[in-house]
C-alpha atoms as a PDB file:
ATOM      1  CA  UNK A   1      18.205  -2.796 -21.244  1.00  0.00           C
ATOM      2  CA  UNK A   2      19.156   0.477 -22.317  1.00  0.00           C
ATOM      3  CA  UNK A   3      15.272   1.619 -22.943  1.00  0.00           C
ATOM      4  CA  UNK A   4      14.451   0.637 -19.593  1.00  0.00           C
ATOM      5  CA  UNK A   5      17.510   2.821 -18.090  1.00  0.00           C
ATOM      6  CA  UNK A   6      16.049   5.625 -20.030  1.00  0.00           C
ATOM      7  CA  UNK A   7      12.669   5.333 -18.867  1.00  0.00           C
ATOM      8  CA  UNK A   8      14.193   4.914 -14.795  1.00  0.00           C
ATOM      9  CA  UNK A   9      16.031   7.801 -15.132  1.00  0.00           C
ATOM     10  CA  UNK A  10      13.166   9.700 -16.148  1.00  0.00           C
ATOM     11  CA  UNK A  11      11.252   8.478 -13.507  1.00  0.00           C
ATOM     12  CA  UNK A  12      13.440   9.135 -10.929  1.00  0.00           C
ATOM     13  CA  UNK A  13      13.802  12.590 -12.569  1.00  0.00           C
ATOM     14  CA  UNK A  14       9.833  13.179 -12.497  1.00  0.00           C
ATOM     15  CA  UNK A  15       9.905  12.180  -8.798  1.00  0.00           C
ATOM     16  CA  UNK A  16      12.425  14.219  -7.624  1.00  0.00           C
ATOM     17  CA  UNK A  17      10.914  17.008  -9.422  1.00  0.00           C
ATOM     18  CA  UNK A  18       7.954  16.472  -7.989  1.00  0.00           C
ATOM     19  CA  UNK A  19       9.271  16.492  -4.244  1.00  0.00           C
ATOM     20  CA  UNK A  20      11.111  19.685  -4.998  1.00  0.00           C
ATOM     21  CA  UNK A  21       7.842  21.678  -5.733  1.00  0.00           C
ATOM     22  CA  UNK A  22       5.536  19.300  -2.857  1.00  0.00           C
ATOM     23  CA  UNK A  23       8.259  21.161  -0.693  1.00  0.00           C
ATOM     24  CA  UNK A  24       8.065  24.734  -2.115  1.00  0.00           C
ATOM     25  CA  UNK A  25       4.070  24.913  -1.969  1.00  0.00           C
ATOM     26  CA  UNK A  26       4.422  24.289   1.521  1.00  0.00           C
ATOM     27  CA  UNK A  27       6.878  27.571   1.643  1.00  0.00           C
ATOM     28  CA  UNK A  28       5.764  30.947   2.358  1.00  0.00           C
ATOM     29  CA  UNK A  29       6.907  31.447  -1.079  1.00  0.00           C
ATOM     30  CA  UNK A  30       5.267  28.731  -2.460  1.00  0.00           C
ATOM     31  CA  UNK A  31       1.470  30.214  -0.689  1.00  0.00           C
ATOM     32  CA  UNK A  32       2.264  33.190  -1.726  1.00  0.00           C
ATOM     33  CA  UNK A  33       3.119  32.521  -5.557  1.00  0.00           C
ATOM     34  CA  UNK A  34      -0.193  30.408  -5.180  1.00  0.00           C
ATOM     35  CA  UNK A  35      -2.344  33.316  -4.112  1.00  0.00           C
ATOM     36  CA  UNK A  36      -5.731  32.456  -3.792  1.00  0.00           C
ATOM     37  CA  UNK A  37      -5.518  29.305  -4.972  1.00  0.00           C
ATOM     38  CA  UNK A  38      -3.230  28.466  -1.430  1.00  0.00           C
ATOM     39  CA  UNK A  39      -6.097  27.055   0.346  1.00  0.00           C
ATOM     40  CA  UNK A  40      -6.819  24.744  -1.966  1.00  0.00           C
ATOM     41  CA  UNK A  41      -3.105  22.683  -1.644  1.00  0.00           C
ATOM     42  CA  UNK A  42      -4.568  20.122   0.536  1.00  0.00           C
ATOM     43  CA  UNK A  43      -6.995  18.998  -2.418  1.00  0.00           C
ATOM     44  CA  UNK A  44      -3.554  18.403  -4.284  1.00  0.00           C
ATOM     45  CA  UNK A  45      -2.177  16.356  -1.836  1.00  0.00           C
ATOM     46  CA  UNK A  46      -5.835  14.242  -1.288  1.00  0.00           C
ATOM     47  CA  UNK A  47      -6.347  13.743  -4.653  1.00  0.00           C
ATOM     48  CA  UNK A  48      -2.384  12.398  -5.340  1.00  0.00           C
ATOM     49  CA  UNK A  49      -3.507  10.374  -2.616  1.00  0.00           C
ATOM     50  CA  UNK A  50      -6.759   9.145  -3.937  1.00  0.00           C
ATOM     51  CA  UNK A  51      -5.439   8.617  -7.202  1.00  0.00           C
ATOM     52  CA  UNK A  52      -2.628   6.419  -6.206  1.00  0.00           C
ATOM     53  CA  UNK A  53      -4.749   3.840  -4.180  1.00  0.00           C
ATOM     54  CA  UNK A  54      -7.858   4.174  -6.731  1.00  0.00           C
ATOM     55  CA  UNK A  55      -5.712   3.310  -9.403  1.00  0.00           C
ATOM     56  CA  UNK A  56      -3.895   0.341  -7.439  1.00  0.00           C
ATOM     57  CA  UNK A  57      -6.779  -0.824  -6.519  1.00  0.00           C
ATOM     58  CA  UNK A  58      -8.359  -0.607 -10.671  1.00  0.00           C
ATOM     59  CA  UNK A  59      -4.813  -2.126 -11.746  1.00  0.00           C
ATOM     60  CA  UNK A  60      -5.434  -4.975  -9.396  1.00  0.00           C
ATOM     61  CA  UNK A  61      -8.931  -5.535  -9.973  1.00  0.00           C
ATOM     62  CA  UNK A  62      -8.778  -5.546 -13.610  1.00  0.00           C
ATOM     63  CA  UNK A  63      -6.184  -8.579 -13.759  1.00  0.00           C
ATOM     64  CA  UNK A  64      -9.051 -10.189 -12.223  1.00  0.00           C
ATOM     65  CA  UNK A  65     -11.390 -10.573 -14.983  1.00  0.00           C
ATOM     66  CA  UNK A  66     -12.445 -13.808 -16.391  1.00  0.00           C
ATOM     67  CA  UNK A  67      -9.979 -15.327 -18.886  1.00  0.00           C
ATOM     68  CA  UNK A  68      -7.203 -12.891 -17.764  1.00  0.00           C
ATOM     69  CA  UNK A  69      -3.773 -13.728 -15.987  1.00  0.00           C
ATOM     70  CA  UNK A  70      -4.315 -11.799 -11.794  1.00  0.00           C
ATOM     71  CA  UNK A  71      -1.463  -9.289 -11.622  1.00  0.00           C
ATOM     72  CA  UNK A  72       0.407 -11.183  -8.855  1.00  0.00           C
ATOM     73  CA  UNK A  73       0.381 -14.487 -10.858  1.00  0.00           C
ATOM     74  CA  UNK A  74       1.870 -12.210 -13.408  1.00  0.00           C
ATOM     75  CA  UNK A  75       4.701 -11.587 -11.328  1.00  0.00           C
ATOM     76  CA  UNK A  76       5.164 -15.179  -9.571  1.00  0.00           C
ATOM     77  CA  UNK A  77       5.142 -16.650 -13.128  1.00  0.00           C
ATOM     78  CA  UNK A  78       7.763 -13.878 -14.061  1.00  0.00           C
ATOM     79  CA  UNK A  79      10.035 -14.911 -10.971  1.00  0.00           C
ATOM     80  CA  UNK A  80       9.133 -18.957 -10.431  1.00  0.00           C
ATOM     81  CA  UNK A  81       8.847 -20.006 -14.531  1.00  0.00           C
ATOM     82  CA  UNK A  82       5.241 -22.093 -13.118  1.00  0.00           C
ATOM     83  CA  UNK A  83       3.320 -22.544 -10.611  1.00  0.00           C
ATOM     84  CA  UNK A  84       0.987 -25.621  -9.331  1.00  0.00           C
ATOM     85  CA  UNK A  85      -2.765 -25.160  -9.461  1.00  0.00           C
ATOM     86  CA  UNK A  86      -2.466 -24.370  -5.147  1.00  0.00           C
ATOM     87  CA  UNK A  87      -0.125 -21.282  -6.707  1.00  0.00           C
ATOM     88  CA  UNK A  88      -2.393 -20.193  -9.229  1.00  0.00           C
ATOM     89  CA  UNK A  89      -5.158 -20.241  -6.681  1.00  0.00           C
ATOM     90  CA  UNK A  90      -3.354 -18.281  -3.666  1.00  0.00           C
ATOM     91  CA  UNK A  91      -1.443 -15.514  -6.099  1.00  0.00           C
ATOM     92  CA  UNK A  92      -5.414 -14.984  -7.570  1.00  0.00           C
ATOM     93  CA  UNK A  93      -6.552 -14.405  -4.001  1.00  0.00           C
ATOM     94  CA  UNK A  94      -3.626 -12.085  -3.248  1.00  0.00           C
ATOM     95  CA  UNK A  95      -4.599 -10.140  -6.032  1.00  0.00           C
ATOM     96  CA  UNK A  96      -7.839  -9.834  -4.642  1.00  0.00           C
ATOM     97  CA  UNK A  97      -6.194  -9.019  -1.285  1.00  0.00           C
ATOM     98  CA  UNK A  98      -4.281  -5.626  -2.428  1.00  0.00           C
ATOM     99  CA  UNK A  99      -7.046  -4.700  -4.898  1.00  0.00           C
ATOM    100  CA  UNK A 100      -9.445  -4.376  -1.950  1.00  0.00           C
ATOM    101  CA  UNK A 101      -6.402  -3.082   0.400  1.00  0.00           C
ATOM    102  CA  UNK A 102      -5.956  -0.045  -2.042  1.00  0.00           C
ATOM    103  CA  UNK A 103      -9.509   0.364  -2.041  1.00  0.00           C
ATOM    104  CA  UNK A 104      -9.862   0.466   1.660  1.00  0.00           C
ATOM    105  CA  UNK A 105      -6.567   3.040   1.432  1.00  0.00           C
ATOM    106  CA  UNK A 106      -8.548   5.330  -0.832  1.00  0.00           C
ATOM    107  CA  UNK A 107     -11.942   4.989   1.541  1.00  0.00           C
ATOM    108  CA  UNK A 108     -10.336   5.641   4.440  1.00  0.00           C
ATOM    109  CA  UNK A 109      -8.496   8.306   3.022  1.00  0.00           C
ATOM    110  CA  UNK A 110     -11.588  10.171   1.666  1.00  0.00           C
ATOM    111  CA  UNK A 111     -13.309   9.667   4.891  1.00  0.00           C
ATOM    112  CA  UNK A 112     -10.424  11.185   6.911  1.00  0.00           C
ATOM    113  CA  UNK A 113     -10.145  14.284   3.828  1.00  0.00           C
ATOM    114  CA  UNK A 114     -13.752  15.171   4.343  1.00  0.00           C
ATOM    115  CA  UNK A 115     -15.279  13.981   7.843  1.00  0.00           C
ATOM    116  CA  UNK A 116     -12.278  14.643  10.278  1.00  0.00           C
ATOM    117  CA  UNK A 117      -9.529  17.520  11.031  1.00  0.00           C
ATOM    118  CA  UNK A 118      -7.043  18.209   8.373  1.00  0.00           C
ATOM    119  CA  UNK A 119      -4.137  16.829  10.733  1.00  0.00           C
ATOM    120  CA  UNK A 120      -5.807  13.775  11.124  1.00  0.00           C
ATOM    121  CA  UNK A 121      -5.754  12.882   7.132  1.00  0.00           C
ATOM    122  CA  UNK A 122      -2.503  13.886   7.161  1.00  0.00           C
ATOM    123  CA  UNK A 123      -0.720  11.728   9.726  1.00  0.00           C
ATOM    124  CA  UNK A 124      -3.388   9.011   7.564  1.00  0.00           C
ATOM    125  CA  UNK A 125      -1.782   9.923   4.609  1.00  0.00           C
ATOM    126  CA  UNK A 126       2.051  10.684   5.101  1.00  0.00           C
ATOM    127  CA  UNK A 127       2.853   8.631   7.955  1.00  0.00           C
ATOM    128  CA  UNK A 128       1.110   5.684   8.289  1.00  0.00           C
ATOM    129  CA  UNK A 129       0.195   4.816   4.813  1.00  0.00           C
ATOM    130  CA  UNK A 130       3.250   3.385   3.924  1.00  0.00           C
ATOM    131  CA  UNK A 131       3.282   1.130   7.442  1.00  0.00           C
ATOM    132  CA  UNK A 132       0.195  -0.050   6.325  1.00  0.00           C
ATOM    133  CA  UNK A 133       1.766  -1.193   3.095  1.00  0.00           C
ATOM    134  CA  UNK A 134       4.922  -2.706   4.860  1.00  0.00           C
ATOM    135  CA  UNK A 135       2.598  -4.525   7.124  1.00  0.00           C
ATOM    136  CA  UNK A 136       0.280  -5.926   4.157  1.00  0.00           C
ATOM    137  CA  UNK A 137       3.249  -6.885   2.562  1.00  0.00           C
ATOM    138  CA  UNK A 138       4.518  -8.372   5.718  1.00  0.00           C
ATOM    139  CA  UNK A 139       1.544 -10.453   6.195  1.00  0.00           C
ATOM    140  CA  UNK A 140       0.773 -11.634   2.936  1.00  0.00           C
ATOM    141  CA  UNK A 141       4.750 -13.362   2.602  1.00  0.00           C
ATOM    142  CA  UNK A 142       3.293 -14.863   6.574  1.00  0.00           C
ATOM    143  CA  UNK A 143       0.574 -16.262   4.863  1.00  0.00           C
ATOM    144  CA  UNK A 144       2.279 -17.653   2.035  1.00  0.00           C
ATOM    145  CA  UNK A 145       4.543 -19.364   3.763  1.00  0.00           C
ATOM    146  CA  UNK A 146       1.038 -21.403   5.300  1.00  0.00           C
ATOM    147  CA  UNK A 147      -1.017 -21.641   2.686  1.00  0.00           C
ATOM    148  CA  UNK A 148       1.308 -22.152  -0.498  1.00  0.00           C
ATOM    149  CA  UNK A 149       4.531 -23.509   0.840  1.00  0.00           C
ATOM    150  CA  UNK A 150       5.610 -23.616  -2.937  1.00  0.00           C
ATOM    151  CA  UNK A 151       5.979 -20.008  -3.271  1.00  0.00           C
ATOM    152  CA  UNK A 152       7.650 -19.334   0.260  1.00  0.00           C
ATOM    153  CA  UNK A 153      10.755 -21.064  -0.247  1.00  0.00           C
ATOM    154  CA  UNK A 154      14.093 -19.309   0.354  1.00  0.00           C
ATOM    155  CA  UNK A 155      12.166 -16.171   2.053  1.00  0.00           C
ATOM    156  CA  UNK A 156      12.114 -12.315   1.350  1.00  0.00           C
ATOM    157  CA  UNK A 157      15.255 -11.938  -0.229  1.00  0.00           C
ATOM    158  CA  UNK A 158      15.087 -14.106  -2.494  1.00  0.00           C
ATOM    159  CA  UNK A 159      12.133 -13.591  -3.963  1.00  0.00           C
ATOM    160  CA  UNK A 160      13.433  -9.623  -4.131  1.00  0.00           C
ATOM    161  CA  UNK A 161      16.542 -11.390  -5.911  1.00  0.00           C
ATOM    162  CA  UNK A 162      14.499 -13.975  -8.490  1.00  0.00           C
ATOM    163  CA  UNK A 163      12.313 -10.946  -8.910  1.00  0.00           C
ATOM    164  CA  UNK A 164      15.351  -8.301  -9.915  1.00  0.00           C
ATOM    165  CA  UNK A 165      17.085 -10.859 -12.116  1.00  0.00           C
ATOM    166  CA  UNK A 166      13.818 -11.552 -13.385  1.00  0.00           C
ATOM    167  CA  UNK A 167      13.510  -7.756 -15.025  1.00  0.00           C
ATOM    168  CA  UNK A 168      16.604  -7.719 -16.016  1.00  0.00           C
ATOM    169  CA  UNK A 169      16.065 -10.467 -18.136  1.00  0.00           C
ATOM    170  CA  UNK A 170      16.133  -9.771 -21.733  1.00  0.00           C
ATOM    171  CA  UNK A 171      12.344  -9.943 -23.113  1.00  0.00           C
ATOM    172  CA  UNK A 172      11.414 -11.724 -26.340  1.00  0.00           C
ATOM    173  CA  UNK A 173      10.460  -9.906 -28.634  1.00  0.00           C
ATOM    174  CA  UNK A 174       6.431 -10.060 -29.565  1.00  0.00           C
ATOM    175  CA  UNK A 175       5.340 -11.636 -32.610  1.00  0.00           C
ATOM    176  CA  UNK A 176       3.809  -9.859 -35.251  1.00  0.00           C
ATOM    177  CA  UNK A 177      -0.053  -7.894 -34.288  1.00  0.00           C
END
């Protein structure tokens, strides 16, 4: 429990960190320290972008490979203990859902980045990605509660509680390599 404080912490640190000097390069001080490389910010912020939802989408895809566990069965096995064949089914297909979510995320981004106005990627990009995730979350738990009753009892909050208690669950400890 302890290591995973640790790492948290750091995390948190890291982040923090990181929106203290997101904030600065947007200063006059922060162009100016930048000199010439000041026009080239919004390539940071686009490829932070990018890289977010083209990994997301990779992390998702990749669970999807033959013989391998899909990343959202990981985590309803984690928080129910099983699931029926109907479970294993729909948590595959949700897998496939926010793999090729993120992957729309990252195409629309680059379209906006390099075929409209700067503004418009922006607003894209820092307002209404995260609506867009809310809302995908939103309607996947929608359709879960029609397609695979199984995994919609008890509603949001307690699959945000089964999933907490769930990680804070001490881990066995992996046999030998």
């Amino acid at each position: 429990m302890r290591e995973r404080t640790g790492w948290l912490a750091l995390l948190i640190a890291l982040g923090l960190g990181y929106a203290v000097l997101s904030h600065w390069l947007t200063t006059a001080a922060g162009v100016t320290a930048l000199g010439a490389l000041g026009p080239y910010v919004p390539w940071f912020y686009y490829l932070q972008h990018l890289a977010m939802f083209v990994a997301l989408a990779a992390l998702f895809g990749a669970s999807l490979r033959p013989g391998r566990d899909a990343l959202v069965t990981r985590f309803a096995l984690n928080v129910e203990g099983s699931l029926s064949p109907a479970g294993l089914t729909y948590t595959r297909q949700v897998t496939l859902a926010w793999s090729l979510f993120s992957a729309a995320v990252a195409g629309a981004s680059t379209l906006l980045f390099f075929l409209g106005p700067l503004t418009w990627w922006s607003l894209f990009a820092n307002l209404l990605t995260l609506p867009l995730v809310a809302a995908m979350f939103v309607a996947e738990y929608l359709v879960r509660v029609r397609v695979c009753p199984e995994l919609g009892r008890g509603g949001v909050l307690r699959g945000v509680l089964r999933s907490v208690l769930a990680y804070r669950r001490p881990r066995t400890p992996a046999g030998p390599h």
